[in-house]
Protein backbone atom coordinates (compact mmCIF):
# COMPACT_ATOMS: atom_id res chain seq x y z
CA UNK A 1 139.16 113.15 69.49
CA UNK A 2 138.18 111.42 66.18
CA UNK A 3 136.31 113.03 62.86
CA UNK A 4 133.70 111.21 61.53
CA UNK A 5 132.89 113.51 58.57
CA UNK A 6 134.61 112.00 55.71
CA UNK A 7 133.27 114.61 53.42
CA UNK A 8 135.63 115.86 50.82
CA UNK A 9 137.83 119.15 51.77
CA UNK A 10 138.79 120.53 48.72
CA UNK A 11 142.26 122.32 48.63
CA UNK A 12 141.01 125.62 47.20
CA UNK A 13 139.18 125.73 50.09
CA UNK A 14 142.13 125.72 52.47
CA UNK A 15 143.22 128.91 54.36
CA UNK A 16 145.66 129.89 57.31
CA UNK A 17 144.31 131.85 60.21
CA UNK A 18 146.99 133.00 62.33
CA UNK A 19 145.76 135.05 65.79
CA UNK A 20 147.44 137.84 67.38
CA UNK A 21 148.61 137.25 70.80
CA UNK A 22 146.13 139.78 72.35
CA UNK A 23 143.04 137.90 71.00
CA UNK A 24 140.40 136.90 73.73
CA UNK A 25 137.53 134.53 71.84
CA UNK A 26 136.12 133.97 75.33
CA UNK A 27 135.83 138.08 75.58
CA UNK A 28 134.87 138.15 71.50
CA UNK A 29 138.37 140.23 70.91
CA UNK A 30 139.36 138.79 67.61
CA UNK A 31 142.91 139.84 65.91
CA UNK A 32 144.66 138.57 63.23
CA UNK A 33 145.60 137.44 59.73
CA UNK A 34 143.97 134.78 57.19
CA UNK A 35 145.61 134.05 53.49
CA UNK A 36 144.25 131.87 51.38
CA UNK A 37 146.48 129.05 50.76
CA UNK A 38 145.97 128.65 47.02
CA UNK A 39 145.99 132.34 45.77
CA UNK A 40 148.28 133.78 48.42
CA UNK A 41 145.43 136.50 48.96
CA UNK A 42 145.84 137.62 52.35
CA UNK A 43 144.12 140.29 54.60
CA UNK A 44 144.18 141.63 58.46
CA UNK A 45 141.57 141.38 60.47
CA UNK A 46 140.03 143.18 63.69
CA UNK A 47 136.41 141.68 64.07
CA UNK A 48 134.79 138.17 63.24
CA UNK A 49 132.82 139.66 60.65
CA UNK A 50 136.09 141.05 58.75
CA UNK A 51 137.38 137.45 58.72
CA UNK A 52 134.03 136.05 57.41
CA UNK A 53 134.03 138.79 54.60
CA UNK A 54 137.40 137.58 53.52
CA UNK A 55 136.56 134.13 53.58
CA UNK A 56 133.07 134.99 51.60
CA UNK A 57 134.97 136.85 48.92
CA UNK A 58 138.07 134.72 48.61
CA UNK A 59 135.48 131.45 48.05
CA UNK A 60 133.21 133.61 45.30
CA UNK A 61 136.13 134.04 43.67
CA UNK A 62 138.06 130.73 43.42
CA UNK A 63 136.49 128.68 40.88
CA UNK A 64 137.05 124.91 40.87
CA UNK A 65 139.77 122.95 38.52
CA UNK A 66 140.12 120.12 37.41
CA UNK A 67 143.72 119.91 38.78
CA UNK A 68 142.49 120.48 42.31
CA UNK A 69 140.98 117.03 43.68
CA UNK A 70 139.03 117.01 47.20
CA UNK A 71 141.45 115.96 50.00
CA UNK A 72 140.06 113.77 52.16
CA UNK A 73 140.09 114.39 56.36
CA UNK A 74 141.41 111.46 57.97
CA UNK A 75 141.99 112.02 61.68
């Protein structure tokens, strides 16, 4: 399967989402960890919506460089 966006994914934008064994997205049981690959921030999570609130907060937060070009998605 092929991406055709070609749109710019900048590293500070880059986290790891690592799901617990248990989790069942068909069933909308959602487990796990996230960390931000750039700060190191990381954070548990038991719903959707905690995992979203990281994300949200961890983005407000990081503020663009200069030392941190786009990476480009070539599949």
């Amino acid at each position: 399967m092929g991406c055709e966006d070609t749109r710019p994914l900048p590293i500070r934008r880059s986290f790891v989402v690592q799901l617990h064994a248990e989790t069942d997205i068909a069933q909308g049981y959602i487990l796990g960890r996230v960390e931000h690959v750039v700060s190191g921030q990381a954070a548990r999570f038991q719903t959707l919506d905690e995992l979203l609130a990281f994300l949200s907060r961890t983005l407000q937060a990081a503020s663009p460089g200069e030392d941190d070009p786009p990476v480009a998605y070539t599949a």
